[in-house]
N, C-alpha and C. Protein backbone atom coordinates (compact mmCIF):
# COMPACT_ATOMS: atom_id res chain seq x y z
N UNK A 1 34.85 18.26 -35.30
CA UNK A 1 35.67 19.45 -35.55
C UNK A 1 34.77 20.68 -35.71
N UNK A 2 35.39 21.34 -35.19
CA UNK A 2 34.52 23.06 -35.46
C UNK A 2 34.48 23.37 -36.34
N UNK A 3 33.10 23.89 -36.83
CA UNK A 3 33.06 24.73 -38.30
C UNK A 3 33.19 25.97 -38.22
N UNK A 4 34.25 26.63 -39.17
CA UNK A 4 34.51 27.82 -39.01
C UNK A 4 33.89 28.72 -40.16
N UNK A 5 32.93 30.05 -39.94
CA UNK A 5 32.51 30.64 -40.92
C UNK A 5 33.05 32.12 -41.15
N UNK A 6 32.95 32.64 -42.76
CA UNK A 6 33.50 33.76 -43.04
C UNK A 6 32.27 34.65 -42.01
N UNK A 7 32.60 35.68 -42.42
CA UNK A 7 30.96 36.77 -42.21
C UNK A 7 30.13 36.63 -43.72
N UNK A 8 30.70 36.44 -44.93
CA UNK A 8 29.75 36.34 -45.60
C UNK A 8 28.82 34.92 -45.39
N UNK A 9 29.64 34.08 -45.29
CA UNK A 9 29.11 32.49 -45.26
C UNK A 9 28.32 33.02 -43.63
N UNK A 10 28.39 33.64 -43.17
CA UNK A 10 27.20 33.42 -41.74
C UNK A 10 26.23 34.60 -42.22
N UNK A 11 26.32 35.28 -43.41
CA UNK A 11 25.46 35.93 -43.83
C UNK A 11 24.67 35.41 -44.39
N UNK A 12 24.81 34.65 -45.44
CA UNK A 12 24.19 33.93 -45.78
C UNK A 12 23.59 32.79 -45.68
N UNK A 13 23.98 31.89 -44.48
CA UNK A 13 23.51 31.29 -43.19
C UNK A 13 22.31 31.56 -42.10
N UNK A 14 22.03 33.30 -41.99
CA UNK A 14 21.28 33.67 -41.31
C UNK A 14 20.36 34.47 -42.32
N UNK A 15 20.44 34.79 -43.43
CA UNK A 15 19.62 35.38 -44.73
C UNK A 15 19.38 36.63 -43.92
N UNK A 16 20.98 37.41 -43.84
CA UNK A 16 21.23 38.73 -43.60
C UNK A 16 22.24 39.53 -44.25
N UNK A 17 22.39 40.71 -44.54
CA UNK A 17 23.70 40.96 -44.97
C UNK A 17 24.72 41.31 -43.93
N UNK A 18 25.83 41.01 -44.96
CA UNK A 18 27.09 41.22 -43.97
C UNK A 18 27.62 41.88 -43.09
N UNK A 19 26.61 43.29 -43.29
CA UNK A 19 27.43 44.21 -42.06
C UNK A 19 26.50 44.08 -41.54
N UNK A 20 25.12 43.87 -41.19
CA UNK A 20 24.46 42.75 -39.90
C UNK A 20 25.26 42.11 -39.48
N UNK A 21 25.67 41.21 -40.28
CA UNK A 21 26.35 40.11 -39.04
C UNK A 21 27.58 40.73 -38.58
N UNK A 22 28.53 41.84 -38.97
CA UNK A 22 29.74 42.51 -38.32
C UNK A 22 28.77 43.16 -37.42
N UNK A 23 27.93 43.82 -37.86
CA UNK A 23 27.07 45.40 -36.60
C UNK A 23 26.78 44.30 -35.16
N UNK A 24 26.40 42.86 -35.33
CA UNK A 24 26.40 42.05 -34.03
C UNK A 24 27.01 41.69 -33.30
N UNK A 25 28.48 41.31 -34.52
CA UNK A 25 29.98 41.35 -33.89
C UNK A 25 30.24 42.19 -32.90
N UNK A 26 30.34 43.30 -33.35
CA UNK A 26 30.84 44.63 -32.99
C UNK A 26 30.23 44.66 -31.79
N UNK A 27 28.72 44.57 -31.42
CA UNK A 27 27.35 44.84 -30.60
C UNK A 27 28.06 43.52 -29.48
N UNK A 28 29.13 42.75 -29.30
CA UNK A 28 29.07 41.67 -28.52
C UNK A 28 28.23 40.65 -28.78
N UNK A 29 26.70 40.54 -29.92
CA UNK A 29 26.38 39.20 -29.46
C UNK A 29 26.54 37.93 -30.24
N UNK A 30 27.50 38.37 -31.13
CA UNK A 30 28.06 37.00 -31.83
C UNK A 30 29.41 36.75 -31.53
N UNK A 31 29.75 36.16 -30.53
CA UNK A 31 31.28 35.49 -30.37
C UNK A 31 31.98 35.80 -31.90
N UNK A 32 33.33 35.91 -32.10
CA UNK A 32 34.64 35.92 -33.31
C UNK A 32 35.75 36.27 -33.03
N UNK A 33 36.66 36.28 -34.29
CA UNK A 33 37.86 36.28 -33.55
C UNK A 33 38.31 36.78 -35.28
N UNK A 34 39.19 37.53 -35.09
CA UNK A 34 39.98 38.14 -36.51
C UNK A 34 41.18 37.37 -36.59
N UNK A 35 41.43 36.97 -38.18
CA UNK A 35 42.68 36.04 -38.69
C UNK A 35 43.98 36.97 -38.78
N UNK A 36 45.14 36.63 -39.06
CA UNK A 36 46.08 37.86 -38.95
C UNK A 36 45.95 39.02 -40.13
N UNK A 37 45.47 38.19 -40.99
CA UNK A 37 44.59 39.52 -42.28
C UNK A 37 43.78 40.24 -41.60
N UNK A 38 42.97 40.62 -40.43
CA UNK A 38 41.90 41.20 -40.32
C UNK A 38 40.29 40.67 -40.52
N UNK A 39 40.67 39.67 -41.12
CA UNK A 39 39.06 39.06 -41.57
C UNK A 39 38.33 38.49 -40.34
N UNK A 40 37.47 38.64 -40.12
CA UNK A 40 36.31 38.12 -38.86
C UNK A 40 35.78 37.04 -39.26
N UNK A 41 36.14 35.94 -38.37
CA UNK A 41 35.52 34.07 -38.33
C UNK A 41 34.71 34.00 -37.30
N UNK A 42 33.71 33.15 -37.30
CA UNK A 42 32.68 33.18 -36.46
C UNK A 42 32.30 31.56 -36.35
N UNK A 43 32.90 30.86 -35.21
CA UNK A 43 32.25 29.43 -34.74
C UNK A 43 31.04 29.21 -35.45
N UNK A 44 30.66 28.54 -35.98
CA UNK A 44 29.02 28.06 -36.89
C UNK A 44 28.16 27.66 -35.18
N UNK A 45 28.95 27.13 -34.32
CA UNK A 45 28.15 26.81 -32.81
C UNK A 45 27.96 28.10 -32.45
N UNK A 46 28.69 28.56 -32.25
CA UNK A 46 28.20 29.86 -31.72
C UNK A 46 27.30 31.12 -32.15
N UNK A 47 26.93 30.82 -33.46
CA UNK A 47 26.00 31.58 -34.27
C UNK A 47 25.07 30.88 -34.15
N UNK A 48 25.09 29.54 -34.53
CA UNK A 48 24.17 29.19 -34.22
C UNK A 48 23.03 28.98 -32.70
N UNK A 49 24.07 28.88 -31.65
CA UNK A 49 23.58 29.37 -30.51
C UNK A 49 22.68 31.38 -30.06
N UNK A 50 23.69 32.09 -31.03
CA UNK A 50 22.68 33.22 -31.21
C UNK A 50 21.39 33.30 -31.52
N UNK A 51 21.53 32.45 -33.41
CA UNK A 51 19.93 32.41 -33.97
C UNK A 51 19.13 31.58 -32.71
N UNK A 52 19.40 30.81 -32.37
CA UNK A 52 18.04 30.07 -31.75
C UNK A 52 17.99 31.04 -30.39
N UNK A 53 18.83 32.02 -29.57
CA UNK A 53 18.44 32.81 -28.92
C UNK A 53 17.44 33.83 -29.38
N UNK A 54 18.00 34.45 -30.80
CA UNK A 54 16.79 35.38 -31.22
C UNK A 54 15.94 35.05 -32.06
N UNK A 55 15.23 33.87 -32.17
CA UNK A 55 14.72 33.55 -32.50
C UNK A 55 14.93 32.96 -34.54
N UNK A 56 15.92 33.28 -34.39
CA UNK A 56 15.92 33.14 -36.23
C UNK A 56 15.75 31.63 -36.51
N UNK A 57 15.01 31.45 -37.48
CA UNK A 57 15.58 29.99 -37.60
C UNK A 57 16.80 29.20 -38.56
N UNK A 58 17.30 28.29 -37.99
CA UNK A 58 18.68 27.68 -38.58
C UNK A 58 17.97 26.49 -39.71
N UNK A 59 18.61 27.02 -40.49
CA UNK A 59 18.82 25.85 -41.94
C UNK A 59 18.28 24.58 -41.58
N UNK A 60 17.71 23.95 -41.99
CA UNK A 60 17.55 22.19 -42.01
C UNK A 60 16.36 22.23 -40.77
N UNK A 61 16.56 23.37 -39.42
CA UNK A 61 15.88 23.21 -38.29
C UNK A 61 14.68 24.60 -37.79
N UNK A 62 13.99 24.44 -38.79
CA UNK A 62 12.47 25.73 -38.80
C UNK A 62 12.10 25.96 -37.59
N UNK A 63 11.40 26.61 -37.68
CA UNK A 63 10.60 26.86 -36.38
C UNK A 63 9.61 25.73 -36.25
N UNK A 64 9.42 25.60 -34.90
CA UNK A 64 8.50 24.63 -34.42
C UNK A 64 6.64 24.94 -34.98
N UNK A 65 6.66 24.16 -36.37
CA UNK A 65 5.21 25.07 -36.39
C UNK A 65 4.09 24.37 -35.33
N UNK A 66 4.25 23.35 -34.51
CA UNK A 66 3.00 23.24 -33.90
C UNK A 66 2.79 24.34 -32.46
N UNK A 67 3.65 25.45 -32.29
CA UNK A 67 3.79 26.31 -31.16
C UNK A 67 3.66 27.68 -31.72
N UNK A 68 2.42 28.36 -31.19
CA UNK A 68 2.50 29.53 -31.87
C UNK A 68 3.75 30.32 -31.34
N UNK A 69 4.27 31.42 -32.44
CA UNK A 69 5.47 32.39 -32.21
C UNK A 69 4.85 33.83 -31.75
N UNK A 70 5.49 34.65 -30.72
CA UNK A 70 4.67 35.51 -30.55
C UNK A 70 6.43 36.71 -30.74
N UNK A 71 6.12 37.84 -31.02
CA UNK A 71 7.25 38.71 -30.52
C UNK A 71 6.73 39.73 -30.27
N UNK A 72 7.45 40.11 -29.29
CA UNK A 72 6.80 41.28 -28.15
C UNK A 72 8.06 42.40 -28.25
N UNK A 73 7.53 43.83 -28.76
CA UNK A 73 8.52 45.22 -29.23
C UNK A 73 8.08 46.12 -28.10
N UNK A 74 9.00 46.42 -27.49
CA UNK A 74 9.11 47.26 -26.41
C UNK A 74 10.58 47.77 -26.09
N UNK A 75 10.67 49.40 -25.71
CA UNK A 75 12.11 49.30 -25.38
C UNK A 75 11.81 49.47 -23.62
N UNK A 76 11.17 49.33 -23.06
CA UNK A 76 11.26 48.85 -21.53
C UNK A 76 11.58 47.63 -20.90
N UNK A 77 12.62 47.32 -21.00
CA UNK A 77 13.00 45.60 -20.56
C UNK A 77 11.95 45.16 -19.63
N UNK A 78 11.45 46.16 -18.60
CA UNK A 78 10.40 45.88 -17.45
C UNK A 78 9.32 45.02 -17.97
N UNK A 79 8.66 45.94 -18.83
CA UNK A 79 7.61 45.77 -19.75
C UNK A 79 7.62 44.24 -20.49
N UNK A 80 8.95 43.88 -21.13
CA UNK A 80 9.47 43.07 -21.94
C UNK A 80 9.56 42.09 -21.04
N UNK A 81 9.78 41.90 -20.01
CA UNK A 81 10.15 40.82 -19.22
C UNK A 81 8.64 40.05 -18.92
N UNK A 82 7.89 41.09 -18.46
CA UNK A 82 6.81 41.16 -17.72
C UNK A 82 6.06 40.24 -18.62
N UNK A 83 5.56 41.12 -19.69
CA UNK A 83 4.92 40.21 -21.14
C UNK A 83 5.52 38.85 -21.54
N UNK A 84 6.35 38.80 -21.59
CA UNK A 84 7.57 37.62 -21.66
C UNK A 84 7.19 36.42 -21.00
N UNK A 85 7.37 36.76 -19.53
CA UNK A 85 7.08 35.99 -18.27
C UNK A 85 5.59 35.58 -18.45
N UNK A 86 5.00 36.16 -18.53
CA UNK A 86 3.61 35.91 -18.85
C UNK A 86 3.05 34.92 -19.88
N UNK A 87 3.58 35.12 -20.77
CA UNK A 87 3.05 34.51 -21.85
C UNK A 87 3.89 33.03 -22.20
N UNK A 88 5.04 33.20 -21.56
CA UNK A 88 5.85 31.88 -21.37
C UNK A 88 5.83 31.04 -20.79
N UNK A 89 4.50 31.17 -19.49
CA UNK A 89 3.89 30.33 -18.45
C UNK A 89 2.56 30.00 -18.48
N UNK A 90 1.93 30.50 -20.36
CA UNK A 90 1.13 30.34 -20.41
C UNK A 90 0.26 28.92 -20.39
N UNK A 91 -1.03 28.33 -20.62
CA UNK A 91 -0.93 27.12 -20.76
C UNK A 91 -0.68 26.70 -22.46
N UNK A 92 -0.54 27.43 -23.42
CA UNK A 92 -0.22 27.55 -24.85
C UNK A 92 1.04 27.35 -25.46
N UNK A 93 1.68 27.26 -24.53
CA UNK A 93 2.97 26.83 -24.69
C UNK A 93 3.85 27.72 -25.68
N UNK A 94 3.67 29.08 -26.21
CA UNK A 94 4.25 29.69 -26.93
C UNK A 94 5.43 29.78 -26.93
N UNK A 95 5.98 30.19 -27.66
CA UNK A 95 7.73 30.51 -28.23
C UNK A 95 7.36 32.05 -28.32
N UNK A 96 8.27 33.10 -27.28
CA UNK A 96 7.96 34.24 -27.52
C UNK A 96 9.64 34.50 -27.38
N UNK A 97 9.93 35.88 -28.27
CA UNK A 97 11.01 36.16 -28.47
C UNK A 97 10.51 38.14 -28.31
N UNK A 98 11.81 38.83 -27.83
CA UNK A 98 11.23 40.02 -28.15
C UNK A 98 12.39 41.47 -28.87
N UNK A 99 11.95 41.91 -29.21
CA UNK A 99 12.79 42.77 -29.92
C UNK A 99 12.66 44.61 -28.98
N UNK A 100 13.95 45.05 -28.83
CA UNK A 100 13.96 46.35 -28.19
C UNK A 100 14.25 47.87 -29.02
N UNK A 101 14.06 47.59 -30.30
CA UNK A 101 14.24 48.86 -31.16
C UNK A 101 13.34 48.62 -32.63
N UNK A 102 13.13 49.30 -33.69
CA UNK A 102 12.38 48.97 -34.51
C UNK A 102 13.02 48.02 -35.75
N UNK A 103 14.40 48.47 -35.57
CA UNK A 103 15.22 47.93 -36.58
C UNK A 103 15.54 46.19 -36.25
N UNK A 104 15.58 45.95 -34.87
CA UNK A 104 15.34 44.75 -34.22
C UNK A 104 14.01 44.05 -34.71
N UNK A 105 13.20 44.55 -34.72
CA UNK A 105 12.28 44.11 -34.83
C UNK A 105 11.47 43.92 -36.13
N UNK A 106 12.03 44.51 -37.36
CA UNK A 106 12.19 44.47 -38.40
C UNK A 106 13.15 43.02 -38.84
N UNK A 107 14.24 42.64 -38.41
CA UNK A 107 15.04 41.63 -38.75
C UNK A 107 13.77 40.26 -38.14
N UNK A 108 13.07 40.24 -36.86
CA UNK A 108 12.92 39.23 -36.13
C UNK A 108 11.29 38.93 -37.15
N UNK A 109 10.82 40.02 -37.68
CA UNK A 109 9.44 39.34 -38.19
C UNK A 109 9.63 38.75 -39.23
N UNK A 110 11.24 39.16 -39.92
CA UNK A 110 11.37 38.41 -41.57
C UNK A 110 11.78 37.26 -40.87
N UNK A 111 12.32 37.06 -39.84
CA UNK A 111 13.22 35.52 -39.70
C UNK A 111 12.67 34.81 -38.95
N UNK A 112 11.74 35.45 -38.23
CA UNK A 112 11.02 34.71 -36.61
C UNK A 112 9.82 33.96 -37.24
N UNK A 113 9.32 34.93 -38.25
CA UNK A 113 7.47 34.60 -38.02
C UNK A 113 6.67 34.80 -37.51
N UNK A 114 6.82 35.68 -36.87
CA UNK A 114 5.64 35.73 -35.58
C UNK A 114 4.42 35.51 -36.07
N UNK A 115 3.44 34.59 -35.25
CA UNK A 115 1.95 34.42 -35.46
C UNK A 115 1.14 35.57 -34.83
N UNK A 116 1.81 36.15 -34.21
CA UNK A 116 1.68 37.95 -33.16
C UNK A 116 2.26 38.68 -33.02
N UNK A 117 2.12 39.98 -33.27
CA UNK A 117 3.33 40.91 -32.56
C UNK A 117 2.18 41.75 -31.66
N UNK A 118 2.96 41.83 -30.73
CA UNK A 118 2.78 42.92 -29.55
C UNK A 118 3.97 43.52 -29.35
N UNK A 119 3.29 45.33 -29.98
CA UNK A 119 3.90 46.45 -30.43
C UNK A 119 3.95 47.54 -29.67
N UNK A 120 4.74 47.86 -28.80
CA UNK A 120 4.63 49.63 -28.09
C UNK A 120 4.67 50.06 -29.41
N UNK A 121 3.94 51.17 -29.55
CA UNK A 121 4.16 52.37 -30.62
C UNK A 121 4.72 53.45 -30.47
N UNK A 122 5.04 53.73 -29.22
CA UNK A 122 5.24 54.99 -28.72
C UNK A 122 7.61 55.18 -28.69
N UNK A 123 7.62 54.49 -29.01
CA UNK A 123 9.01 53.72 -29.24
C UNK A 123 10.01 54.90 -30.15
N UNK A 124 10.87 55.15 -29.55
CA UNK A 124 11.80 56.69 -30.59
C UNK A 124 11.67 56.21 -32.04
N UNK A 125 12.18 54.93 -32.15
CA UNK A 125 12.09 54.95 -33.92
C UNK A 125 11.51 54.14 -34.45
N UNK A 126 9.90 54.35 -34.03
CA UNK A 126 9.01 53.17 -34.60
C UNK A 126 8.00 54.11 -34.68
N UNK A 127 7.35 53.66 -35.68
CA UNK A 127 5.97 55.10 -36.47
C UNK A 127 4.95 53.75 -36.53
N UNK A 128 4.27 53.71 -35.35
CA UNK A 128 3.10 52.45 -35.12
C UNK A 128 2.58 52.50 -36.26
N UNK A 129 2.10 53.39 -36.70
CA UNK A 129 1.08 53.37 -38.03
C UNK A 129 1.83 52.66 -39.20
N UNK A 130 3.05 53.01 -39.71
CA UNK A 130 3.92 52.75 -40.91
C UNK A 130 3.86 50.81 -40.59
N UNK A 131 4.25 50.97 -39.11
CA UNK A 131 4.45 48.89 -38.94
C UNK A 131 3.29 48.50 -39.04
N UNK A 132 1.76 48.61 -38.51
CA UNK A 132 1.19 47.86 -39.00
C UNK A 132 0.72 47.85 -40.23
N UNK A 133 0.98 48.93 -41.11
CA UNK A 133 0.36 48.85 -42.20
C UNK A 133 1.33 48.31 -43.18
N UNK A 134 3.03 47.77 -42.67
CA UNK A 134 3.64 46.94 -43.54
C UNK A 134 3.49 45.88 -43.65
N UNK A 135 3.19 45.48 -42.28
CA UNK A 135 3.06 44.25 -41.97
C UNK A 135 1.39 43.56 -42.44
N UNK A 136 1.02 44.61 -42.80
CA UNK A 136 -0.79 43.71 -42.89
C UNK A 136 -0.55 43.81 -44.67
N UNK A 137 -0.23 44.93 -45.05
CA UNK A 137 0.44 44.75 -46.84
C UNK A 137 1.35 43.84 -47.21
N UNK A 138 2.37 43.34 -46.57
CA UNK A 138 3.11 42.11 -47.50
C UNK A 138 2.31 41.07 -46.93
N UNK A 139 2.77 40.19 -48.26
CA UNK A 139 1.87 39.25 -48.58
C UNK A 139 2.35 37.93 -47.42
N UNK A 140 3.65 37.74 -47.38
CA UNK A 140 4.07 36.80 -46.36
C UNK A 140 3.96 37.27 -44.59
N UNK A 141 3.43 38.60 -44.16
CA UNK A 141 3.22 38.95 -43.01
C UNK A 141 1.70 39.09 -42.90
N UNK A 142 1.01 39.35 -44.10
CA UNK A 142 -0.22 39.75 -43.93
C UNK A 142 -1.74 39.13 -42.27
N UNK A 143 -1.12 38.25 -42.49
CA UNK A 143 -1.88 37.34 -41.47
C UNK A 143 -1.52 37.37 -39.89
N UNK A 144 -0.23 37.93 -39.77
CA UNK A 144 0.21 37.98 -38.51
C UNK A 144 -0.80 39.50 -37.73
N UNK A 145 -1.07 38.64 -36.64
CA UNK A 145 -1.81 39.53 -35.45
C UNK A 145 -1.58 40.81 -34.77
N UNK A 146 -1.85 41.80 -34.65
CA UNK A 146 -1.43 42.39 -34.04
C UNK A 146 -1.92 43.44 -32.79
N UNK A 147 -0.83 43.02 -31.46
CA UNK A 147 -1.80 44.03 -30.33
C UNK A 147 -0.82 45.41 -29.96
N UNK A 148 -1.65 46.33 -30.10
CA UNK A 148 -0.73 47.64 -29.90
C UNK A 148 -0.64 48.11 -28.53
N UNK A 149 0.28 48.71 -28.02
CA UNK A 149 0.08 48.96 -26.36
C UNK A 149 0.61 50.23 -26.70
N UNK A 150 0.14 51.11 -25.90
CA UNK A 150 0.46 52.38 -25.74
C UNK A 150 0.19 53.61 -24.26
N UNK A 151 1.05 53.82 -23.47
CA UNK A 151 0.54 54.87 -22.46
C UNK A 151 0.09 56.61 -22.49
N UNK A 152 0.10 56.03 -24.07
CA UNK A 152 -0.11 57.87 -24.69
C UNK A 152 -1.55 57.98 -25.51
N UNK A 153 -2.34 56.77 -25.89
CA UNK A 153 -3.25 57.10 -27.37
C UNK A 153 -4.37 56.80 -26.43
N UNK A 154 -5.54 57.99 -27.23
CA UNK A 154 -6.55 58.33 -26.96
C UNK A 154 -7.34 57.45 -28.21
N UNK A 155 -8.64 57.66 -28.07
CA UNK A 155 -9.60 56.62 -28.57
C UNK A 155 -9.37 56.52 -29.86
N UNK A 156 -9.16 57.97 -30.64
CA UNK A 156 -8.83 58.53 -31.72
C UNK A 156 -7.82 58.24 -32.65
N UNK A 157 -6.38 57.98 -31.67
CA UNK A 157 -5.50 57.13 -32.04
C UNK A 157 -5.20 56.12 -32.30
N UNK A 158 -6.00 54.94 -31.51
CA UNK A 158 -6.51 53.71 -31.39
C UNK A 158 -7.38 53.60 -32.57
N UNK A 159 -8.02 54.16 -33.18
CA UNK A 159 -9.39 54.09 -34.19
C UNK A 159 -8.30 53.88 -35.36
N UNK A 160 -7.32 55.42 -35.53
CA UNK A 160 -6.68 55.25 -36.65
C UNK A 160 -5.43 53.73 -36.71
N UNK A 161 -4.80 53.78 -35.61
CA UNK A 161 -4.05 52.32 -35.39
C UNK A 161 -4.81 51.20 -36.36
N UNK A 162 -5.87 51.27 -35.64
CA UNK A 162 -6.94 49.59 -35.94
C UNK A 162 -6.99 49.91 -37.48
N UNK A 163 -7.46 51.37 -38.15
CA UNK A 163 -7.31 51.31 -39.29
C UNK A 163 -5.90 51.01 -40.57
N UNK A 164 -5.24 51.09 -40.09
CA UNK A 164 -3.68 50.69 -40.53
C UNK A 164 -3.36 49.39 -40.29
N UNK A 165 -4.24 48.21 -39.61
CA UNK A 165 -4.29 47.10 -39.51
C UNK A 165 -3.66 46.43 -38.04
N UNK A 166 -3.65 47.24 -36.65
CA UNK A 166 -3.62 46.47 -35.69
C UNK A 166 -4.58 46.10 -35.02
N UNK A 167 -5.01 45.06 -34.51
CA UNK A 167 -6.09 43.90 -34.39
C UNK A 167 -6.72 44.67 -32.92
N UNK A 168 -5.88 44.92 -31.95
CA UNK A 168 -6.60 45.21 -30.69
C UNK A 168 -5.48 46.29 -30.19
N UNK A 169 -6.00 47.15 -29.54
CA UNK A 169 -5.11 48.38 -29.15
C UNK A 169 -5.44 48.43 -27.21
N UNK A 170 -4.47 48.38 -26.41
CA UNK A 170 -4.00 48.12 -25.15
C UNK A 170 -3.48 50.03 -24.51
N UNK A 171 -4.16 50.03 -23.18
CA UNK A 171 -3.30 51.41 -23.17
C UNK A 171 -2.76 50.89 -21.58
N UNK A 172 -1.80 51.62 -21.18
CA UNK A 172 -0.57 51.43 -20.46
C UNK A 172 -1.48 51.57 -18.65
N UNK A 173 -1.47 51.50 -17.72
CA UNK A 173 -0.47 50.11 -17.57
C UNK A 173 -1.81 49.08 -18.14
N UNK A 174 -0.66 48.18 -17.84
CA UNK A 174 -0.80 46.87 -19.14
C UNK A 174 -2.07 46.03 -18.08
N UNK A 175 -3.21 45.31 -18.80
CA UNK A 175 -3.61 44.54 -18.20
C UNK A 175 -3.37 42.85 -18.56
N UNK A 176 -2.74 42.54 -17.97
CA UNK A 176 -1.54 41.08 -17.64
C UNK A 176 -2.85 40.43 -18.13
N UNK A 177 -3.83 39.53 -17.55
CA UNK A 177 -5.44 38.96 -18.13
C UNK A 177 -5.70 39.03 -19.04
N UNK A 178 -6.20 40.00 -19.22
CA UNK A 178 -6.93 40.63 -20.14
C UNK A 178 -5.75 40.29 -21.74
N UNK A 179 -4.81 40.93 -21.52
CA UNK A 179 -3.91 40.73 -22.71
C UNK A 179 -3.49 39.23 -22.98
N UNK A 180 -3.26 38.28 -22.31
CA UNK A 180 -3.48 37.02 -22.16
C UNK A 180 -4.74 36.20 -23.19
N UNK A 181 -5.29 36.70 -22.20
CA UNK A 181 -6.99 36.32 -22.96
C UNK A 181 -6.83 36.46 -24.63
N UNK A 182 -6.63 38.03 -24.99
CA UNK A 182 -6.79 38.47 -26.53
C UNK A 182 -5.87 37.97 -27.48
N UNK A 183 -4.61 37.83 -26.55
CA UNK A 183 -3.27 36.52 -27.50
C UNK A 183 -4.15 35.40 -27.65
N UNK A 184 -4.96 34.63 -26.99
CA UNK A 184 -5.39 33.40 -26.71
C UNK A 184 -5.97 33.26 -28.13
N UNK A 185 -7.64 34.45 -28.06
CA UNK A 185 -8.21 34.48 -29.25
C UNK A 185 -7.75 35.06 -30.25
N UNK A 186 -7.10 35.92 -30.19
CA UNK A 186 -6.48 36.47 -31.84
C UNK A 186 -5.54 34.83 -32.65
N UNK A 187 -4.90 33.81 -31.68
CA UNK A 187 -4.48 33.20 -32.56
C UNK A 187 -5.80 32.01 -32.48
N UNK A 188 -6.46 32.08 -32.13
CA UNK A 188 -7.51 30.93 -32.41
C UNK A 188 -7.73 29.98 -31.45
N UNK A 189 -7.05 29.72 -30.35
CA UNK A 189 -7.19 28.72 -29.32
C UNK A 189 -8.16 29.26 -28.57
N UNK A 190 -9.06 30.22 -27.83
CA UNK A 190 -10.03 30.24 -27.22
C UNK A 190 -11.13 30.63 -28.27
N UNK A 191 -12.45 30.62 -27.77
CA UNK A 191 -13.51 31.74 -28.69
C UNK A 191 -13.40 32.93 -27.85
């Protein structure tokens, strides 16, 4: 039989609040259906088919820790695909998931994990400097990697980046190899 959830019970299911899980509703990507009160129910399959699309992980079923997690922030799907494709055919076998706004990408590092992020900075509502320096200050992100890509920063920019805590700084167009390679060693599988 189908399990049927409130929005709070899938809020607290996905360790989000509630008008997250309506703002996704609303956004198309959580299937529901309103009772004749108005209240929004949400299939537990079908949420749950979301989280493991965006990577969240479901109750009882974590993330795979023997596969590193990578998430890749870009709002160029091109870009996103590209990196994506790449790194998903790697021989490392990664789990990469990617996020297209900052606020996206904010939800996916508390729930995902990433062992990497690869970050456009140049992004309308993302202040490169502010993310890596949140992410290298809390204590449960501190360790996660980070490569910055950018088609705008000069050496200068890059200097201050690295100082705010991103690991290697990339400028546009992208070198596919090369960026390969530095995922490889930033998580430890090559020297």
């Amino acid at each position: 039989m189908e399990e049927i959830l409130t929005v709070f019970e899938a809020s607290k299911y996905c360790k989000v609040s509630p008008k997250t899980i309506i703002n996704w509703i609303d956004a198309g990507h959580i299937k529901a259906y309103k009772t004749v009160g108005g209240h929004r129910r949400i299939n537990k399959a079908d949420l749950e088919s979301f989280m493991a699309k965006q990577g969240i992980p479901i109750p009882d079923k974590g993330p795979d820790e023997g596969r590193k997690r990578i998430l890749v922030v870009d709002d160029d799907p091109i870009i996103v695909e590209t990196i994506v494709q790449a790194l998903e055919e790697d021989q490392y076998d990664y789990e990469v998931i990617s996020a297209s706004d900052g606020f996206e990408a904010g939800i996916q590092v508390s729930h995902f994990r990433p062992h990497l992020l690869i970050l456009d900075i140049m992004m309308p509502d993302i202040k490169g400097y502010e993310v890596c320096r949140k992410i290298k200050s809390d204590k449960e992100t501190k360790d996660t990697k980070i490569i910055v890509l950018s088609a705008y920063l000069d050496e200068e920019k890059f200097k201050m980046m690295k100082e705010n805590g991103a690991d290697i700084c990339f400028s546009k167009p992208l070198p596919l190899p090369q960026l390969k390679d530095e995922v490889a060693r930033l998580l430890g599988l090559i020297e």
